[in-house]
N, C-alpha and C. Protein backbone atom coordinates (compact mmCIF):
# COMPACT_ATOMS: atom_id res chain seq x y z
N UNK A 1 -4.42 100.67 -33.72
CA UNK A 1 -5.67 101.03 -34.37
C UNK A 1 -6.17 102.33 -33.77
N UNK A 2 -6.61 103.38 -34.73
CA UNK A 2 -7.20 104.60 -34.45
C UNK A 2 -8.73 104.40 -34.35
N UNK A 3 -9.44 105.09 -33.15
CA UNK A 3 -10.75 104.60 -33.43
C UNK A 3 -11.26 106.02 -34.28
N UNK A 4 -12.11 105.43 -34.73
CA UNK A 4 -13.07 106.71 -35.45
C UNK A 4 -13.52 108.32 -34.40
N UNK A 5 -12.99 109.16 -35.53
CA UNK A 5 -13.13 110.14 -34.77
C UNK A 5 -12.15 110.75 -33.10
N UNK A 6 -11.59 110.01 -33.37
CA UNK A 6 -10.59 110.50 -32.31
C UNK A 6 -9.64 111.76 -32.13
N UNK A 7 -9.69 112.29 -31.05
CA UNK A 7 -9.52 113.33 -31.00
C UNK A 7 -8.12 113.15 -30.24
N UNK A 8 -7.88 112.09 -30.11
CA UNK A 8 -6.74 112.44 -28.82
C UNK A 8 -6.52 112.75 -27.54
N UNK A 9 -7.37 113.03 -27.09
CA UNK A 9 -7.85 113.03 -25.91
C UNK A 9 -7.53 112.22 -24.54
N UNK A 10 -6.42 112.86 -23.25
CA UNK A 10 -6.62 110.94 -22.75
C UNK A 10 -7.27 111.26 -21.46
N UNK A 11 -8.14 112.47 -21.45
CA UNK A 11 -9.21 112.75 -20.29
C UNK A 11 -11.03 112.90 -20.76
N UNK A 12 -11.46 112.32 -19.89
CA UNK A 12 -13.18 112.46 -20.12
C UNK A 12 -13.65 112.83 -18.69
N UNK A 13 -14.33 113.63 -18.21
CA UNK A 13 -15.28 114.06 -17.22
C UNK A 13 -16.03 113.21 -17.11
N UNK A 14 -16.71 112.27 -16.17
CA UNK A 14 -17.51 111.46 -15.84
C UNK A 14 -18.51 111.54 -14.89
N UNK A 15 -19.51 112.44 -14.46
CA UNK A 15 -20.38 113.09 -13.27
C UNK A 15 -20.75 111.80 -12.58
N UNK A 16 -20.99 111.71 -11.36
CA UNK A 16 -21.70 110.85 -10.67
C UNK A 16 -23.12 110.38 -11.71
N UNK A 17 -23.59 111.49 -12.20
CA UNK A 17 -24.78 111.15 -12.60
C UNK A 17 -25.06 110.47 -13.67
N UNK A 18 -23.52 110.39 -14.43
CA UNK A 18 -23.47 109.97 -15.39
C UNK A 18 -23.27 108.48 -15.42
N UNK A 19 -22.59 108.05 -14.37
CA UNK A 19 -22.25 106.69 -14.01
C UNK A 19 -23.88 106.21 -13.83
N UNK A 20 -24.43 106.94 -12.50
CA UNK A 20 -25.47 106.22 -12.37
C UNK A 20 -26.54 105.93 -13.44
N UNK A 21 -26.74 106.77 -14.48
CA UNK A 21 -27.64 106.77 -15.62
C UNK A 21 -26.86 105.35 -16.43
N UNK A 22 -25.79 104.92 -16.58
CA UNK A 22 -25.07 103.90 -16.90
C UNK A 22 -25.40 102.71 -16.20
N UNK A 23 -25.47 102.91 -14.65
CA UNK A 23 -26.03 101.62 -14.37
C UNK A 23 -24.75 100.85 -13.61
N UNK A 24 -23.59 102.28 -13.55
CA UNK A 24 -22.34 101.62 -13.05
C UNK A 24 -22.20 101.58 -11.51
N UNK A 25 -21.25 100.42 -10.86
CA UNK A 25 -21.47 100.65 -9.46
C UNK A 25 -19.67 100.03 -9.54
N UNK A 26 -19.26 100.95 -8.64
CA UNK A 26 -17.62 100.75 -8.60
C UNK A 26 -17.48 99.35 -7.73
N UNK A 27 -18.52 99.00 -7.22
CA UNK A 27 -18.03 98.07 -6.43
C UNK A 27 -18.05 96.45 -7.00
N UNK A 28 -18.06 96.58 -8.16
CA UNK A 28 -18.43 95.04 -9.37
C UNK A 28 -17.31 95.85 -10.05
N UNK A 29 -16.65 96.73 -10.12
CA UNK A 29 -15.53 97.10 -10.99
C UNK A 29 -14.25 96.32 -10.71
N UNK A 30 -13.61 95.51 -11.46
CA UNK A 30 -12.74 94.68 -11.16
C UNK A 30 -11.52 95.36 -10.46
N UNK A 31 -10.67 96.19 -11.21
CA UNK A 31 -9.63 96.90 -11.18
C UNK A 31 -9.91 98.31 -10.80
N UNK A 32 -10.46 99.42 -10.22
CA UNK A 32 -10.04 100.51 -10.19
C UNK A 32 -8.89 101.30 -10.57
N UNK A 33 -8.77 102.48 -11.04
CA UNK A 33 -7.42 102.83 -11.41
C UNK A 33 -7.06 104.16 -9.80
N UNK A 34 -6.21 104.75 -9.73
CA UNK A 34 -5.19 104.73 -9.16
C UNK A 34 -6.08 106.54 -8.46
N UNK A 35 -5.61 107.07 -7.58
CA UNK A 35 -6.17 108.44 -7.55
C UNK A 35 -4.99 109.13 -8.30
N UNK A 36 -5.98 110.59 -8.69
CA UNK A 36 -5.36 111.01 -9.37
C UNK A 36 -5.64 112.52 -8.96
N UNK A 37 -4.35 113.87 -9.20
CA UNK A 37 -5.18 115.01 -8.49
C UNK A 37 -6.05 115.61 -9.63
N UNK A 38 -6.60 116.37 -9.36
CA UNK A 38 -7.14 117.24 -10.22
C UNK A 38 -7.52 118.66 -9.59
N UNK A 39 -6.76 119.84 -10.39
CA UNK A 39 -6.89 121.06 -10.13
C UNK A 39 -7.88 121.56 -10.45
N UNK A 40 -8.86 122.43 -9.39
CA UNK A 40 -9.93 123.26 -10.30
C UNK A 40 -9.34 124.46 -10.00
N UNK A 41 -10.78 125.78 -10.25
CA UNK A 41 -10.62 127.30 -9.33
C UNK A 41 -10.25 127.10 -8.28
N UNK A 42 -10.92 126.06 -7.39
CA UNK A 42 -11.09 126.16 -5.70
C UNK A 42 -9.66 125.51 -5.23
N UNK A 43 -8.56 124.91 -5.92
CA UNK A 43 -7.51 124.33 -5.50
C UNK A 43 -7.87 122.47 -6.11
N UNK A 44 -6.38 121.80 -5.63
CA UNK A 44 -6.23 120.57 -6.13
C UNK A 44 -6.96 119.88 -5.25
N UNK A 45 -7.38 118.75 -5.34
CA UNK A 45 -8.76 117.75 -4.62
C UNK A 45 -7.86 116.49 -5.72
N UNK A 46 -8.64 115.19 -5.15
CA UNK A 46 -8.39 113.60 -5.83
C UNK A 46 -9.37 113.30 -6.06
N UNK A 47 -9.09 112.50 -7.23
CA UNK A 47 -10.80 111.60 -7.94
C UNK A 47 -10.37 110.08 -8.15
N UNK A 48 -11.08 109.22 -8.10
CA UNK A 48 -10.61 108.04 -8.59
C UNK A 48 -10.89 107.74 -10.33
N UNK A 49 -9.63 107.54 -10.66
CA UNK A 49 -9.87 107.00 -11.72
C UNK A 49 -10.14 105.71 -12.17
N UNK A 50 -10.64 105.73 -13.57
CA UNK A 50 -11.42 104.17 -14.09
C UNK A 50 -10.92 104.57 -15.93
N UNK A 51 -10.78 103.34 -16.00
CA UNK A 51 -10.57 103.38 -17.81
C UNK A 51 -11.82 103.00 -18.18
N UNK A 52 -12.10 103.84 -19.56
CA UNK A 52 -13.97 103.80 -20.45
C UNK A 52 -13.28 103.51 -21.35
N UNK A 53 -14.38 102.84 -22.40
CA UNK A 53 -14.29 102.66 -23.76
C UNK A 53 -15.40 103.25 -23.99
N UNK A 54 -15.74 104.12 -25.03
CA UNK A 54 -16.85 104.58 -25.43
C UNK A 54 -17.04 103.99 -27.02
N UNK A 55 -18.06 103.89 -27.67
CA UNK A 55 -18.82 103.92 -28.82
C UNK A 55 -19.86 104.66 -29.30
N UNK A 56 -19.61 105.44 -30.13
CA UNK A 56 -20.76 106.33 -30.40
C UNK A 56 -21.60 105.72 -31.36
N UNK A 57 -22.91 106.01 -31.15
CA UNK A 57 -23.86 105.42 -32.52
C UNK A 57 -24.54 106.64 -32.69
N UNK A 58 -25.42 106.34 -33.64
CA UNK A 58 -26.08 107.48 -34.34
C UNK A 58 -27.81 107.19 -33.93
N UNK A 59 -29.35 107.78 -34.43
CA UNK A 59 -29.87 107.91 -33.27
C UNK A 59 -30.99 106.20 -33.88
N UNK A 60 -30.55 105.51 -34.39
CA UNK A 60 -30.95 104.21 -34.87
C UNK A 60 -30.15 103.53 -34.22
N UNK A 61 -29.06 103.40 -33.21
CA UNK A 61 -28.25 102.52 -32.39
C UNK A 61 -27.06 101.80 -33.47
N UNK A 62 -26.89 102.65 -34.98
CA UNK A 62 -25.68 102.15 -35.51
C UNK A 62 -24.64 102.48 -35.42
N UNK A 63 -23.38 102.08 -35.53
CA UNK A 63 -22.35 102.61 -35.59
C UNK A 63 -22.02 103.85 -36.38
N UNK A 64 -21.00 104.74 -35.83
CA UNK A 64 -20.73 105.76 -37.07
C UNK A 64 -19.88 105.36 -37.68
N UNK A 65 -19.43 105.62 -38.71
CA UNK A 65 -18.20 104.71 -39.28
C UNK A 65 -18.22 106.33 -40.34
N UNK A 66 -16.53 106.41 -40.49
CA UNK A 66 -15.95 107.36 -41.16
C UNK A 66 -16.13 107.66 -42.67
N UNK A 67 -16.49 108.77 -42.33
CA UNK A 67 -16.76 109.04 -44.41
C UNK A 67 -18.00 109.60 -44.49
């Protein structure tokens, strides 16, 4: 199954701040995923990764649905 609007994509940026505005705390996270590197300007550094599911709604909290 394709979700709506998919771009293909198999990276998302996730800021600290963004987690916390979520309400997420890694430490109730069952599974963590694995480190991973990531290159910037300044050289390669590690982040931990986590798998998201996102859902977008529209600004009434409905789904978007295609078309």
């Amino acid at each position: 199954m394709q979700a709506v609007f998919d771009t293909g994509s198999l990276l998302q940026t996730i800021l600290q701040s963004d987690l916390d505005a979520l309400g997420f705390d890694m430490s109730n996270y069952p599974s963590p995923g694995e480190l991973v590197n990531i290159t910037t300007a300044n050289g390669v550094g590690q982040a931990q990764s986590i798998r998201i599911e996102m859902q977008f709604l529209d600004h009434q909290n409905l789904k978007l649905h295609e078309g």
